[in-house]
N, C-alpha and C. Protein backbone atom coordinates (compact mmCIF):
# COMPACT_ATOMS: atom_id res chain seq x y z
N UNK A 1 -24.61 24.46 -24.22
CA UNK A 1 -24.98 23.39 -23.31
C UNK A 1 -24.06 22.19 -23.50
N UNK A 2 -24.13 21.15 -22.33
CA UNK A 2 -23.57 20.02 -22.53
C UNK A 2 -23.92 19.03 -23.33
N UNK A 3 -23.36 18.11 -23.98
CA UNK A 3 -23.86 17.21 -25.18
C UNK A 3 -23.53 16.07 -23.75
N UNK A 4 -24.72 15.07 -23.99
CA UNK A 4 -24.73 14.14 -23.80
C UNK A 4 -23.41 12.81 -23.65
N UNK A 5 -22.72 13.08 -24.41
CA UNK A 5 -21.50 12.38 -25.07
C UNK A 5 -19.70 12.89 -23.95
N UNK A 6 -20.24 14.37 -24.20
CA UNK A 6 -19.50 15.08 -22.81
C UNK A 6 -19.72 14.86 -20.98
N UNK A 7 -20.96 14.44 -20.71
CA UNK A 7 -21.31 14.65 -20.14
C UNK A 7 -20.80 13.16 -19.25
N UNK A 8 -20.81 11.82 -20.35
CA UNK A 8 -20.36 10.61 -20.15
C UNK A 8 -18.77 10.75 -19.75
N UNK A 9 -18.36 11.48 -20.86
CA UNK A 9 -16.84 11.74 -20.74
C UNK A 9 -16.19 11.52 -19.01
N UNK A 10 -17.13 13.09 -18.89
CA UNK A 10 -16.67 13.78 -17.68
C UNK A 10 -16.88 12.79 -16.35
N UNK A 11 -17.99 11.73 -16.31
CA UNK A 11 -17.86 10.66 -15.84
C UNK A 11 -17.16 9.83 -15.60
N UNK A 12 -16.63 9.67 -17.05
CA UNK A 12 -16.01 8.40 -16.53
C UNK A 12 -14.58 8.87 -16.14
N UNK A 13 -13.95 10.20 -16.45
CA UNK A 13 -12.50 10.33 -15.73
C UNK A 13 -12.80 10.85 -14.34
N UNK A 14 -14.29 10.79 -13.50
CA UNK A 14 -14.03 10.85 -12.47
C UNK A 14 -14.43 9.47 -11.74
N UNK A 15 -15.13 8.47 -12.22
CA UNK A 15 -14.90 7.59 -11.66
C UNK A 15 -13.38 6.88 -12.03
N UNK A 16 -12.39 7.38 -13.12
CA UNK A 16 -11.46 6.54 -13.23
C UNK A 16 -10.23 7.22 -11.86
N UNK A 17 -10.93 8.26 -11.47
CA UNK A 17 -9.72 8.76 -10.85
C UNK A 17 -10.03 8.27 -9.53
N UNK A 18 -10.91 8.06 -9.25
CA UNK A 18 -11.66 7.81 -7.68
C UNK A 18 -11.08 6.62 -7.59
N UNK A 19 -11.01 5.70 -9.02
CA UNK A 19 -10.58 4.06 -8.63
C UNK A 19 -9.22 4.27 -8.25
N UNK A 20 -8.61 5.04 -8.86
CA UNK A 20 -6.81 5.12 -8.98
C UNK A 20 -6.71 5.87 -7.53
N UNK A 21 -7.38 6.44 -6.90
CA UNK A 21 -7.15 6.74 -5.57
C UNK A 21 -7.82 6.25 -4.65
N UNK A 22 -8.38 5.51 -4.79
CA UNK A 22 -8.51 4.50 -3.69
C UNK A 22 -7.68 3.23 -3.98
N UNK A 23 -7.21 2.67 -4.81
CA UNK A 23 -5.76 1.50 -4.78
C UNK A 23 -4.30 2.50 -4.34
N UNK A 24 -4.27 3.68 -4.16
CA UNK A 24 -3.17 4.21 -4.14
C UNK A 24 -3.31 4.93 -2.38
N UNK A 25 -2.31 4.36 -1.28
CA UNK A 25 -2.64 4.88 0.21
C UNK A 25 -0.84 5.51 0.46
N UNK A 26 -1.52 6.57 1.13
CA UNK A 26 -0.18 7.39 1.18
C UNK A 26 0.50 6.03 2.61
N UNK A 27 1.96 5.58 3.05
CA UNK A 27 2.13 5.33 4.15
C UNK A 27 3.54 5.97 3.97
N UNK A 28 3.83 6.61 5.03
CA UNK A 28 5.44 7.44 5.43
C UNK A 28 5.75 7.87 4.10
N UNK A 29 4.93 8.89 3.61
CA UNK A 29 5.36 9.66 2.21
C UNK A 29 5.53 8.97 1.28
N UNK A 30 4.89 7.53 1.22
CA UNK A 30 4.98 6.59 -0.14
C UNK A 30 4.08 6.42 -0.41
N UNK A 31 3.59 6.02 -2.05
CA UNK A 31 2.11 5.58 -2.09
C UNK A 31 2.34 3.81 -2.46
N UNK A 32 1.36 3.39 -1.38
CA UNK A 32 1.46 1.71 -2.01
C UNK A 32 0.28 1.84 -2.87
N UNK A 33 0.30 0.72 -3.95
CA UNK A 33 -0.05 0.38 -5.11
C UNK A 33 -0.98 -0.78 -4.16
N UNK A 34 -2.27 -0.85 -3.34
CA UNK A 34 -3.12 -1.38 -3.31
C UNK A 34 -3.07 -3.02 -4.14
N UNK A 35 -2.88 -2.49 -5.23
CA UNK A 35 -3.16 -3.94 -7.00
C UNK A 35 -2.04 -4.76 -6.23
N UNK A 36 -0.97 -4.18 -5.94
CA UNK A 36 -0.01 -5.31 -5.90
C UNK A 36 -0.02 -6.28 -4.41
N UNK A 37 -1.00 -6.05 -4.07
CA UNK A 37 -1.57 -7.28 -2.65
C UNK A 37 -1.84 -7.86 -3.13
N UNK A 38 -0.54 -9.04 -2.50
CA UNK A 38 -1.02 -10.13 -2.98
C UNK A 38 -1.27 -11.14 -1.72
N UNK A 39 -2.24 -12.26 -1.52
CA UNK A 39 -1.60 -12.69 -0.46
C UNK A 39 -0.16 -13.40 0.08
N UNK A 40 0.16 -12.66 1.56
CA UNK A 40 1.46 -13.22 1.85
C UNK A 40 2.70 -11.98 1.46
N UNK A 41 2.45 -11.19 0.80
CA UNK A 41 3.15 -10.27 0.55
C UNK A 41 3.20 -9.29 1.54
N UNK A 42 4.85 -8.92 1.96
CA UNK A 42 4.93 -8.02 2.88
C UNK A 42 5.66 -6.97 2.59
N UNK A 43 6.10 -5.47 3.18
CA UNK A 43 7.10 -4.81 2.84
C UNK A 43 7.69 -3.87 4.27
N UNK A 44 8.51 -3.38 4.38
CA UNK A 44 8.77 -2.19 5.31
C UNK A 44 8.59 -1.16 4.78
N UNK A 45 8.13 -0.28 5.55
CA UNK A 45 8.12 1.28 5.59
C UNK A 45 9.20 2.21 5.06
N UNK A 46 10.23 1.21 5.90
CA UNK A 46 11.79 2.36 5.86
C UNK A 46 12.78 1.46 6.46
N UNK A 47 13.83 1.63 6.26
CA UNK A 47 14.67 0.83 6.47
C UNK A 47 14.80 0.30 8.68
N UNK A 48 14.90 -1.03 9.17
CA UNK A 48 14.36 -0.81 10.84
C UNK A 48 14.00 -0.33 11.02
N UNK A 49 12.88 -0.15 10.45
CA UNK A 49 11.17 0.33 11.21
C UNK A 49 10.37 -1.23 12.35
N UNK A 50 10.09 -0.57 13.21
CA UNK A 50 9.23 -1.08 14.36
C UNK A 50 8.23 -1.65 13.65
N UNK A 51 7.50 -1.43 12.44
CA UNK A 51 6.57 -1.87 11.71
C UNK A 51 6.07 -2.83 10.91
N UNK A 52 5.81 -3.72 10.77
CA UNK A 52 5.44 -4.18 8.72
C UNK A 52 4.30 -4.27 8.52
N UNK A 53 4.36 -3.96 6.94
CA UNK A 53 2.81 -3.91 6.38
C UNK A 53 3.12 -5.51 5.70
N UNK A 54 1.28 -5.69 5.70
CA UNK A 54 1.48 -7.36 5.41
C UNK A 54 0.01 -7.35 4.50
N UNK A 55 -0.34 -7.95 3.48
CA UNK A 55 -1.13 -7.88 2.63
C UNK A 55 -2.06 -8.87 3.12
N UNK A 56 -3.37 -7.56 3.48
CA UNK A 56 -4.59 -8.75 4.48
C UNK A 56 -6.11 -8.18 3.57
N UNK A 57 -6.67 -8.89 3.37
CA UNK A 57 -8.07 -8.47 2.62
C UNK A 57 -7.70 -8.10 1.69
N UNK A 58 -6.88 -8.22 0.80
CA UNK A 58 -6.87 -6.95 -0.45
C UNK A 58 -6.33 -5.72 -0.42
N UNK A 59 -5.72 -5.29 0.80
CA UNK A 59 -5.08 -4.12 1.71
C UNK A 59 -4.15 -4.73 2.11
N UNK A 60 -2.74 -3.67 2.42
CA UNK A 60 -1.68 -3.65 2.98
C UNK A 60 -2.50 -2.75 4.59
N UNK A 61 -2.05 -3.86 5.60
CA UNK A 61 -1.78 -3.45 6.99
C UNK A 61 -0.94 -3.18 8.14
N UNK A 62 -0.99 -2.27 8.41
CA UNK A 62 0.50 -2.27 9.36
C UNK A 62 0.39 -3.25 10.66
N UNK A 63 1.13 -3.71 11.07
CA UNK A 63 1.50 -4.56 11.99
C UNK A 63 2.60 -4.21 12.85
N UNK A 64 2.93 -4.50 14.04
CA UNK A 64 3.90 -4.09 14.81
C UNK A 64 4.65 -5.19 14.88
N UNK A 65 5.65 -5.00 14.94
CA UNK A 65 6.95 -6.13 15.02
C UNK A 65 6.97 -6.33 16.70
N UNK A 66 7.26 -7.57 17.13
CA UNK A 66 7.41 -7.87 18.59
C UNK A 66 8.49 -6.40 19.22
N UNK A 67 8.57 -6.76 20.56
CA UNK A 67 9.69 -6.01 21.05
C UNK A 67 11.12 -6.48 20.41
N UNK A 68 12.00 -5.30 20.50
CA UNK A 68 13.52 -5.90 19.82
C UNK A 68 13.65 -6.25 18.59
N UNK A 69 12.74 -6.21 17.73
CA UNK A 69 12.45 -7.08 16.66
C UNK A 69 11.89 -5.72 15.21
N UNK A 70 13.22 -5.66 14.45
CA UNK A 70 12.90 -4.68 13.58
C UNK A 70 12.27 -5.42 11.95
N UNK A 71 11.78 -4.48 10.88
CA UNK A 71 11.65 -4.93 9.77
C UNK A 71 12.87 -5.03 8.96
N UNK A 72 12.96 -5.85 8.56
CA UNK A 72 14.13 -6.13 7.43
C UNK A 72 13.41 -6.73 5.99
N UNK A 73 14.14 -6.87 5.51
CA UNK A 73 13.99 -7.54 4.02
C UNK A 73 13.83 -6.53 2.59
N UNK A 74 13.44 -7.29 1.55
CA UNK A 74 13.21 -6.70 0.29
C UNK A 74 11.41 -6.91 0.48
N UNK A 75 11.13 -5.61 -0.25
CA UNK A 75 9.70 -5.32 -0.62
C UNK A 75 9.08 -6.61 -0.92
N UNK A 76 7.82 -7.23 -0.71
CA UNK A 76 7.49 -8.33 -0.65
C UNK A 76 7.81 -9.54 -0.25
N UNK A 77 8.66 -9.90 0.38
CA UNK A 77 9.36 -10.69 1.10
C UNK A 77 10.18 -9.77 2.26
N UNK A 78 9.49 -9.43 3.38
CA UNK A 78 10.25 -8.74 4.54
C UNK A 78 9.56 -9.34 5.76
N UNK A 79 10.03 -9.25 7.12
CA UNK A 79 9.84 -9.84 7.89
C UNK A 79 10.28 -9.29 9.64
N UNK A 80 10.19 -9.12 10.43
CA UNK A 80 10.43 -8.62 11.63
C UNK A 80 11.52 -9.97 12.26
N UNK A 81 12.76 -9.21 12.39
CA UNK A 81 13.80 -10.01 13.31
C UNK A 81 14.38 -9.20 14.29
N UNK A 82 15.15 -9.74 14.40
CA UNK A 82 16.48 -8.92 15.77
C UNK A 82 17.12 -8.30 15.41
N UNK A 83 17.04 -6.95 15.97
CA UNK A 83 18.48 -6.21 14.84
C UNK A 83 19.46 -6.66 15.27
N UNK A 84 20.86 -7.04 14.22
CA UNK A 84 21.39 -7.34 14.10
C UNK A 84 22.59 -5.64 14.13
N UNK A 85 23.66 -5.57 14.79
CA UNK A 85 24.43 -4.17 14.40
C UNK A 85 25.56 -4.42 13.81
């Protein structure tokens, strides 16, 4: 039988895994790290992507960039402009 002591065990690595996958969201074959929302923090997807994710509630959200207007920047500091060629 199970001992009591095991039984806690087995608990708590499934609530530890449930936490670690819910801070972890697949977007375009990446996983963002949830923890690192901060507010104001933004990133792209992929290099001129139509997109940006922007750190809202505690969550990264995708957002659409105006028309004409791609994502640029470095991870946490990125922003939707004009492409530039």
């Amino acid at each position: 039988m199970f001992s009591t002591k095991s039984i806690f065990t087995c608990l708590f690595l499934a609530m530890s895994f449930l936490q670690l996958s819910s801070a972890l969201t697949p977007i375009n074959n990446q996983f963002v790290d949830h923890g690192l929302c901060r507010k104001g923090a933004t990133f792209c997807p992929s290099d001129q992507s139509k997109y940006i994710y922007r750190c809202n509630h505690g969550k990264f959200r995708r957002h659409k960039c105006k028309t004409g207007n791609y994502c640029v920047g470095s991870r946490g500091n990125a922003s939707c402009r004009l492409r530039v060629f």
